[in-house]
N, C-alpha and C. Protein backbone atom coordinates (compact mmCIF):
# COMPACT_ATOMS: atom_id res chain seq x y z
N UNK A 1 -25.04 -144.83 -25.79
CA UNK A 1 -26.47 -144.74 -25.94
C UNK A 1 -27.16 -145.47 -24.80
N UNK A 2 -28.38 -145.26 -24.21
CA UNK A 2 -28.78 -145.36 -23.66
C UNK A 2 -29.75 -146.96 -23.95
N UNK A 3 -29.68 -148.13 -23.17
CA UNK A 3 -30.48 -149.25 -23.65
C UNK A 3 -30.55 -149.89 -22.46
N UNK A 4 -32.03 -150.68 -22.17
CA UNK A 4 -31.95 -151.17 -21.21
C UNK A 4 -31.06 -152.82 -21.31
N UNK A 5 -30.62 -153.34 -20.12
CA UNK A 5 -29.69 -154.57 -20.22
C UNK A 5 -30.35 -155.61 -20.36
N UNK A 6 -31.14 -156.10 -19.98
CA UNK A 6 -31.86 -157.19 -20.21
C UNK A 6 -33.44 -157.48 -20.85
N UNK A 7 -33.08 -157.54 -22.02
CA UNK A 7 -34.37 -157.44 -22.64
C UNK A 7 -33.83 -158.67 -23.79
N UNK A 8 -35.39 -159.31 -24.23
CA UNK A 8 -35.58 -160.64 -25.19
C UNK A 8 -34.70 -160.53 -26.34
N UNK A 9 -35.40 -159.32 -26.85
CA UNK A 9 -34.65 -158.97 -28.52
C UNK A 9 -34.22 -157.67 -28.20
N UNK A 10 -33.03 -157.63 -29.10
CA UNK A 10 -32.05 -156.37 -29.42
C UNK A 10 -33.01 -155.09 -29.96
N UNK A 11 -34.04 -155.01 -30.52
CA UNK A 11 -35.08 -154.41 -31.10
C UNK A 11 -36.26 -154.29 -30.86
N UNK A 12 -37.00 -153.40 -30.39
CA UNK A 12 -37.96 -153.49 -30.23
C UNK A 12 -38.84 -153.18 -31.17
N UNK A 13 -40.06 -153.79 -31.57
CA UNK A 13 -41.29 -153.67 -32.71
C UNK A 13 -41.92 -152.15 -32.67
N UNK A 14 -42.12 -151.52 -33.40
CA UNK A 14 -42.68 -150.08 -33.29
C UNK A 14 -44.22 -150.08 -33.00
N UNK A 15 -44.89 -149.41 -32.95
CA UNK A 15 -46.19 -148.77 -32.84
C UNK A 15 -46.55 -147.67 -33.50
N UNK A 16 -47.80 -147.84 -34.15
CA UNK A 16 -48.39 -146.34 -34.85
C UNK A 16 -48.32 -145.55 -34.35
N UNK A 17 -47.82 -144.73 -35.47
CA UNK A 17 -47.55 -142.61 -34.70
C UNK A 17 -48.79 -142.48 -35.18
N UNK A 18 -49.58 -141.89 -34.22
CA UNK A 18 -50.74 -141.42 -34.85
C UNK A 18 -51.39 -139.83 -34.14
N UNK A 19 -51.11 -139.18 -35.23
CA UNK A 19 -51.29 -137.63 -35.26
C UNK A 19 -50.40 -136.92 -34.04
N UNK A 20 -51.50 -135.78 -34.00
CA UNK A 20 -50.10 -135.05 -33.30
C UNK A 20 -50.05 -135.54 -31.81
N UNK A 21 -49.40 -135.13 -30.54
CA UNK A 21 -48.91 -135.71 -28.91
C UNK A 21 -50.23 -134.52 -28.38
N UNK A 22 -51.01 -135.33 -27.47
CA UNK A 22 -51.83 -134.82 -26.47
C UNK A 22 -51.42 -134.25 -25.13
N UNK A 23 -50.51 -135.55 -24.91
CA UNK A 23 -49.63 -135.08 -24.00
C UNK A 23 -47.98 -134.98 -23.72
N UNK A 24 -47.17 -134.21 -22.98
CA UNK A 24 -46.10 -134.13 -23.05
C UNK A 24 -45.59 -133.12 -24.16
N UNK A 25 -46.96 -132.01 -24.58
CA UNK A 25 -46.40 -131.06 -25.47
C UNK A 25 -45.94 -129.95 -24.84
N UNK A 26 -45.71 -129.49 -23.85
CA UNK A 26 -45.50 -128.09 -23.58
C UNK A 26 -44.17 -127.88 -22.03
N UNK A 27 -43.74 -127.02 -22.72
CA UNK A 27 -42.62 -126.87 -22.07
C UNK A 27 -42.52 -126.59 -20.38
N UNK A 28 -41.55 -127.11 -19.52
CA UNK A 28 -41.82 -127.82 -18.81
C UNK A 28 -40.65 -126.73 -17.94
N UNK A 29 -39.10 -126.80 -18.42
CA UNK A 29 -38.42 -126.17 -17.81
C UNK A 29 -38.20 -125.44 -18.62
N UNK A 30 -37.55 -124.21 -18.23
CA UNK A 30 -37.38 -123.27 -18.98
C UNK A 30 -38.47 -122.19 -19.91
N UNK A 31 -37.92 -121.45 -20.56
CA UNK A 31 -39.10 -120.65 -21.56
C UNK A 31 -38.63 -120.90 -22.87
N UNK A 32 -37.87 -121.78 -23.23
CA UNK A 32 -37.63 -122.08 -24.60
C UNK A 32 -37.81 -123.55 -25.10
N UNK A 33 -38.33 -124.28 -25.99
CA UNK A 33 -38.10 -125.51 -27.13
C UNK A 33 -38.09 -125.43 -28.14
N UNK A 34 -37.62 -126.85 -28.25
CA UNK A 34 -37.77 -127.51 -29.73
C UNK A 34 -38.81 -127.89 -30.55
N UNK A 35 -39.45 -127.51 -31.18
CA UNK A 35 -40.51 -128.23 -31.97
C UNK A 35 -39.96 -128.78 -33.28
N UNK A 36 -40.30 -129.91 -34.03
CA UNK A 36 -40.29 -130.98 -34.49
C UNK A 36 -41.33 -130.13 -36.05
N UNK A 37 -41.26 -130.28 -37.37
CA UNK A 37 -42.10 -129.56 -38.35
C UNK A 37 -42.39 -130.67 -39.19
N UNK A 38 -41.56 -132.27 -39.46
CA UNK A 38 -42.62 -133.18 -39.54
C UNK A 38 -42.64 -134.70 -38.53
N UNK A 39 -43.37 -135.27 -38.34
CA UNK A 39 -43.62 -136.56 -37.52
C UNK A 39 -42.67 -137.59 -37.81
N UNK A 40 -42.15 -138.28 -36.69
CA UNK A 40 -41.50 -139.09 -37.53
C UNK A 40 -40.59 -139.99 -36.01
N UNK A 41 -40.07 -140.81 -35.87
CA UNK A 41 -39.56 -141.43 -34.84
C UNK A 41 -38.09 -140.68 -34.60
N UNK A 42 -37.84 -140.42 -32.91
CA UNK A 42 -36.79 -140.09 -32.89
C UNK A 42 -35.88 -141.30 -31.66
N UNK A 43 -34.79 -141.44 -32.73
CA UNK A 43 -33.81 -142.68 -31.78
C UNK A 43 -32.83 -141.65 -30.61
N UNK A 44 -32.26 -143.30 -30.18
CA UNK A 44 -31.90 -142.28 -28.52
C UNK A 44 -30.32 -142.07 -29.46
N UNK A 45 -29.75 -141.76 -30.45
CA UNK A 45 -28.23 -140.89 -31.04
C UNK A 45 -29.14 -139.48 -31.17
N UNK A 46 -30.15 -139.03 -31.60
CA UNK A 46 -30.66 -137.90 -31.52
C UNK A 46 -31.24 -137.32 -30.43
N UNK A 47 -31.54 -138.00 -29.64
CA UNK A 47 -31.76 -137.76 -28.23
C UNK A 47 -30.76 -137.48 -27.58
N UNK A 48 -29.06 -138.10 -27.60
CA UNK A 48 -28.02 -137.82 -27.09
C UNK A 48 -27.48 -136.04 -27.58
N UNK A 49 -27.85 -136.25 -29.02
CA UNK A 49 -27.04 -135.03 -29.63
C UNK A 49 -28.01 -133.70 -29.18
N UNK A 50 -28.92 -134.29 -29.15
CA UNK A 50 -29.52 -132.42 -28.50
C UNK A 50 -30.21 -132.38 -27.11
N UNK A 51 -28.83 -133.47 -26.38
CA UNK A 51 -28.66 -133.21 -24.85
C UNK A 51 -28.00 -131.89 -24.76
């Protein structure tokens, strides 16, 4: 998994999801994605698996 090496705490504190992404919604390469059907945090093991 992907983590940076030197950082204070093992964890970092979250931040409010709040509503839907303004930016970084639309597909970029290719003509196909993923969309997401509810909100919710995604960690970097799910980020690995639908490398």
């Amino acid at each position: 998994m992907l983590m940076p090496r030197r950082t204070k705490y093992r964890k970092q504190m979250r931040g409010k999801m709040r509503g839907a992404a303004t930016r970084g919604n639309s597909v970029v390469f290719g003509e196909f994605g993923l969309q997401a059907q509810t909100s919710g945090w995604v960690d970097s093991r799910q980020i690995e698996s639908a490398r």
